[in-house]
Protein backbone atom coordinates (compact mmCIF):
# COMPACT_ATOMS: atom_id res chain seq x y z
CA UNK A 1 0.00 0.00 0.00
CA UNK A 2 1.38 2.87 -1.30
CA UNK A 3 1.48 5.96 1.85
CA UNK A 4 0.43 9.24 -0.04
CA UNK A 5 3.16 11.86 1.59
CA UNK A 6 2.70 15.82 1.86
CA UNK A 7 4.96 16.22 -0.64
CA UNK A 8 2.78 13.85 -3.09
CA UNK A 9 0.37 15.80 -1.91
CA UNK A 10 2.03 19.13 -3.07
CA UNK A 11 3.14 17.85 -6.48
CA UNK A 12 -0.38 16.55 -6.96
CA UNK A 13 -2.07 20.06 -6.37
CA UNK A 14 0.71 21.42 -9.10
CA UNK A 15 -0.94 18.90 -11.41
CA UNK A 16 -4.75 19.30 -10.56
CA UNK A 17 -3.75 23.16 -11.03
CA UNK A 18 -2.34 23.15 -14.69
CA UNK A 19 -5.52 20.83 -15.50
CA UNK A 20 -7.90 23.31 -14.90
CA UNK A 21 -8.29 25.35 -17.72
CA UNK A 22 -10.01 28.82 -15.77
CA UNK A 23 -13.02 28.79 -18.29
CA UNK A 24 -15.47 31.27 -17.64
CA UNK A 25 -18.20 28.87 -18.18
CA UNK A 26 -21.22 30.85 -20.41
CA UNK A 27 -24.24 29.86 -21.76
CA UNK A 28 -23.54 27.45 -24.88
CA UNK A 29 -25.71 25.92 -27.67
CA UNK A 30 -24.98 22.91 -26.68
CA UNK A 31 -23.04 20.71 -24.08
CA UNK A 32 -21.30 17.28 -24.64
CA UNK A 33 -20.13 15.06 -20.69
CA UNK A 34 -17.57 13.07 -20.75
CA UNK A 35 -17.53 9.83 -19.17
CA UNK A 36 -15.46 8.69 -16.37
CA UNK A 37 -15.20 7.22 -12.78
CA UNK A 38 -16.88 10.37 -10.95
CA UNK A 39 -20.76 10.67 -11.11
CA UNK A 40 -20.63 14.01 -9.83
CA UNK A 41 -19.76 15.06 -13.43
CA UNK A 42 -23.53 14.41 -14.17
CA UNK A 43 -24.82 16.27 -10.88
CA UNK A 44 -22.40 19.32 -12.74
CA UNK A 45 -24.22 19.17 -15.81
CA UNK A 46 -28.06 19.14 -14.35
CA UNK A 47 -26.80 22.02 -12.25
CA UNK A 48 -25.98 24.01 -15.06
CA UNK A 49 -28.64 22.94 -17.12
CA UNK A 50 -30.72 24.51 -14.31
CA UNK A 51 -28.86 27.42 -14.38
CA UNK A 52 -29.08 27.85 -18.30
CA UNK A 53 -25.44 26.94 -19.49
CA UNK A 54 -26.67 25.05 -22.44
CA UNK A 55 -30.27 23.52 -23.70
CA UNK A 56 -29.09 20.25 -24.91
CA UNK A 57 -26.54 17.52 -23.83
CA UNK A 58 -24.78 14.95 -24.82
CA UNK A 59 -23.65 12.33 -22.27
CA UNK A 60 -20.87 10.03 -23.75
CA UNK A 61 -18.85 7.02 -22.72
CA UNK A 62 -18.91 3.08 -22.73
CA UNK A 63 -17.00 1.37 -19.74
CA UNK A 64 -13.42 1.00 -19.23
CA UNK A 65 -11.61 -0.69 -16.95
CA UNK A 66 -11.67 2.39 -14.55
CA UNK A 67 -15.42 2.27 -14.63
CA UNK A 68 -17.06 -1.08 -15.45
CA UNK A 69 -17.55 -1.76 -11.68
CA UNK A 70 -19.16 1.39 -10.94
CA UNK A 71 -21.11 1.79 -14.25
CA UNK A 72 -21.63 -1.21 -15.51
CA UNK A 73 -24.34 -0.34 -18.14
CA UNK A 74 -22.15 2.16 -19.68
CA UNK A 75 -21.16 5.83 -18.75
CA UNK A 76 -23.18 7.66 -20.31
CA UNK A 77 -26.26 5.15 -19.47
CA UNK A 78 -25.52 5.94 -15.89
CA UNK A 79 -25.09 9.56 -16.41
CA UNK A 80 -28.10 10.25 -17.67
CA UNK A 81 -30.12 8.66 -15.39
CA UNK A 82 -28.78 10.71 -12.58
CA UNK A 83 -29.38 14.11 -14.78
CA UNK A 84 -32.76 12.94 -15.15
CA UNK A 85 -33.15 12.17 -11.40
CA UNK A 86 -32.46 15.53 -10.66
CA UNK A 87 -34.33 17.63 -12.94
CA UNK A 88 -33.38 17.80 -16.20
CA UNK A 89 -35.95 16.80 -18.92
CA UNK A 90 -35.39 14.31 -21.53
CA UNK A 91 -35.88 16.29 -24.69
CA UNK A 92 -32.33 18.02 -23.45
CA UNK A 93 -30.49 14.99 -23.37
CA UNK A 94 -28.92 12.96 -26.46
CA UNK A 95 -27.36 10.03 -25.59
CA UNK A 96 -23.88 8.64 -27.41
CA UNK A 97 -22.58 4.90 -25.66
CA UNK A 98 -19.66 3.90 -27.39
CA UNK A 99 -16.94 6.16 -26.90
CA UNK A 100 -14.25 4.53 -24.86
CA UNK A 101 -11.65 7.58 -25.33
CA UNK A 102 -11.83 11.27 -25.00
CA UNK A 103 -11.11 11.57 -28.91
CA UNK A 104 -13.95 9.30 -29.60
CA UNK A 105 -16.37 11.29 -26.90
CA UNK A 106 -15.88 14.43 -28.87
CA UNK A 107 -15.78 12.83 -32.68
CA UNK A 108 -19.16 10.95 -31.79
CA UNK A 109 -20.76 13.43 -29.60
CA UNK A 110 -20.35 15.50 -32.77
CA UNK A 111 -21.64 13.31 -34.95
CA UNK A 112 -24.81 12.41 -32.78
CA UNK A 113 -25.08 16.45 -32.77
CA UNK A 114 -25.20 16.86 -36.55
CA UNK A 115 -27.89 14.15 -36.53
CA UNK A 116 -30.16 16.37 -34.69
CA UNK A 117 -29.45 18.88 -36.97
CA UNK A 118 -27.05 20.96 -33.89
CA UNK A 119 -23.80 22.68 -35.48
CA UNK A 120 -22.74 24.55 -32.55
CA UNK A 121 -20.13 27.21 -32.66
CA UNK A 122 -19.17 26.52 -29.22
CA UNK A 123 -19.49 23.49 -26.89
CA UNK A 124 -19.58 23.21 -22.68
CA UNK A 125 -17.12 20.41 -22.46
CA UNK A 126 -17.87 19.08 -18.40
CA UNK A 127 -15.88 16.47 -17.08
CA UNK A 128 -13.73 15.51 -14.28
CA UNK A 129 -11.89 18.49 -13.09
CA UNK A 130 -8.47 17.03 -13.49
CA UNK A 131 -9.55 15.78 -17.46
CA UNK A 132 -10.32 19.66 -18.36
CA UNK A 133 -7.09 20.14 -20.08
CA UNK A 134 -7.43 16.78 -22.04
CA UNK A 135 -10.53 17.46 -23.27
CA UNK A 136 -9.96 21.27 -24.30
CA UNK A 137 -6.42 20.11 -26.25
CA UNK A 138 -9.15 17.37 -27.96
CA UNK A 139 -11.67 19.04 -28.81
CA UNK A 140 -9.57 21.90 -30.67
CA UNK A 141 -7.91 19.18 -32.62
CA UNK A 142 -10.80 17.18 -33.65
CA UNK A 143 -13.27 20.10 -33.79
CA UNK A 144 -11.82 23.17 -34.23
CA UNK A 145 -14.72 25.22 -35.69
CA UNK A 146 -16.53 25.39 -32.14
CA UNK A 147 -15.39 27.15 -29.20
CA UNK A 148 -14.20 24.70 -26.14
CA UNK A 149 -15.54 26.18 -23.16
CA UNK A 150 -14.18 23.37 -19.93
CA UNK A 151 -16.69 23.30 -16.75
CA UNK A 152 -16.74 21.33 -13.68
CA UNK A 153 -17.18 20.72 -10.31
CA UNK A 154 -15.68 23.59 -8.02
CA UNK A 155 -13.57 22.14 -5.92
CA UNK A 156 -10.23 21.91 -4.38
CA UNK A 157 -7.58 18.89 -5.22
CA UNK A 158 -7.63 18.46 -0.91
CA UNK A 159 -11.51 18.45 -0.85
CA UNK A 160 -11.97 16.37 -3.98
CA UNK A 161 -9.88 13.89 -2.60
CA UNK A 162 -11.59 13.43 0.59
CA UNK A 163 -14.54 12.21 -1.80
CA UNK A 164 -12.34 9.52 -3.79
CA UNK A 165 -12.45 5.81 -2.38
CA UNK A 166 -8.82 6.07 -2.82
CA UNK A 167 -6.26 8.96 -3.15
CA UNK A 168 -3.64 7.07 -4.56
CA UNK A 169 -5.99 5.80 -7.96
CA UNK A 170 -6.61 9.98 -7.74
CA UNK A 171 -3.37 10.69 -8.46
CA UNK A 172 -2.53 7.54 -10.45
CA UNK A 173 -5.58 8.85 -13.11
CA UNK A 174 -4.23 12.35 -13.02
CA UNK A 175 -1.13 11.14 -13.90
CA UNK A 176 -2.44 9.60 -16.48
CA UNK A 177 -4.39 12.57 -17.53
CA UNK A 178 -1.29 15.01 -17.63
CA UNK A 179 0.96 12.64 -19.68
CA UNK A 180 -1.94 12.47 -22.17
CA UNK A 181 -1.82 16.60 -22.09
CA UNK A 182 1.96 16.24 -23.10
CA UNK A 183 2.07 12.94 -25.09
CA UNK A 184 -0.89 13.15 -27.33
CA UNK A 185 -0.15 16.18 -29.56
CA UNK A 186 3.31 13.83 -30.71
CA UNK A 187 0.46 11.13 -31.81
CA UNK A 188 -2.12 13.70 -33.69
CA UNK A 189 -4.78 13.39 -31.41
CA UNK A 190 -4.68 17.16 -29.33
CA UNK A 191 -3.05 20.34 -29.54
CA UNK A 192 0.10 21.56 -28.05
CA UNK A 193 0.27 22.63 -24.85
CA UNK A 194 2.33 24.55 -23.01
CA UNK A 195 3.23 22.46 -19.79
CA UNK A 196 5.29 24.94 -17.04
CA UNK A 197 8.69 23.33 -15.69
CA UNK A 198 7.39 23.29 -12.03
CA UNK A 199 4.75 20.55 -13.56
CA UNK A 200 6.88 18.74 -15.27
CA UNK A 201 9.33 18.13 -12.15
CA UNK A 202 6.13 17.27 -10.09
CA UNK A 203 4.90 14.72 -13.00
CA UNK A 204 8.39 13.17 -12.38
CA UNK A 205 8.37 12.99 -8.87
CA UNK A 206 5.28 11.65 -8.45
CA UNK A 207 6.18 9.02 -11.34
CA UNK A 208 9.13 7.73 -9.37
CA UNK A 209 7.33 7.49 -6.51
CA UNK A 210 4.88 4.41 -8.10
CA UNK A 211 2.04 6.86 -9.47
CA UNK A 212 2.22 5.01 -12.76
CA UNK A 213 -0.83 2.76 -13.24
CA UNK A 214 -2.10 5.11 -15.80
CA UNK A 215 0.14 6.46 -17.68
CA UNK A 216 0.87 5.40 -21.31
CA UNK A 217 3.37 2.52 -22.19
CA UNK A 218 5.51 2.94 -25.11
């Protein structure tokens, strides 16, 4: 069992920093959710459907292995069903199940868009708050006629945490998440990024210390 030290601590906050993007979330024509492990994503997305960020959404994402157990009907099955539990209506929701990767949850949350006759010049991309940065670099590489605006949950790395069944998979996925952010525009599939020194050196501090499980192998 790995024992999560202050300093891991520190070097994670570095990281769940650089992945938030600082969006000014606004009202958008439409809205596309990524899937992953946290359902609070969906509780996000009602809440600003209530609050009139966007009029239609797209919830996207199969299962992976990070999520089978929890969602085993699919992400964007399970997603739904809490938006519609609290509140939202289901003429605003389109629903896309196949994506198992962040370039797929864009490409076919366009696509099921365009069906409905939606050609948005600017998207509410709402995720994880740690997966902001992943999905922004995406989505301008895949889609870059529509404006990326990244929302989430408001929270702090220390409170999120305290929600997580386990800090150490926390850090392991953002981890993952960040090497995406600095891999991925080598392999096509985002934009560049900037990435400060002072994240780097955490990224490889924390990677020495075991926080590995999800980063890329070559």
């Amino acid at each position: 069992m790995t024992v999560i030290t202050e300093a891991d601590r520190d070097d994670a906050r570095l990281l769940w920093d650089y992945n938030l993007m600082g969006h000014q979330v606004r009202p958008c024509p439409a809205a596309i959710t990524l899937g992953g492990c946290d359902i609070g994503v969906a509780t996000t997305a009602a809440e600003l459907y209530h609050a009139g960020a966007f009029p239609l959404v797209v919830f996207t994402g199969s299962t992976s292995a990070a999520t089978r157990e929890h969602f085993p009907r699919g992400e964007a099955v399970h997603f739904r069903e809490q938006a519609l539990a609290l509140g939202m209506p289901d003429d605003a929701i389109l629903l896309e199940p196949n994506a198992t990767n962040t370039g797929q949850n864009i490409s076919f949350a366009r696509e099921v868009l365009a069906e409905g006759g939606k050609t948005p010049d600017s998207v509410l991309l709402i995720s994880m708050p740690y997966m902001q940065r992943r999905a922004y670099a995406t989505c301008r590489k895949l889609w870059p006629e529509v404006e990326p605006v990244c929302a989430s949950q408001a929270v702090t790395y220390d409170a999120y945490a305290k929600e997580q069944e386990d800090e150490k998979t926390l850090i392991d996925m953002m981890m993952g998440d960040t090497h995406r952010v600095m891999e991925y525009p080598k392999r096509g599939f985002a934009i560049e990024q900037q990435v400060p020194e002072k994240v780097c050196k955490a990224f490889d501090r924390l990677r020495v210390r075991g926080y590995d499980t999800w980063l890329l192998r070559d």
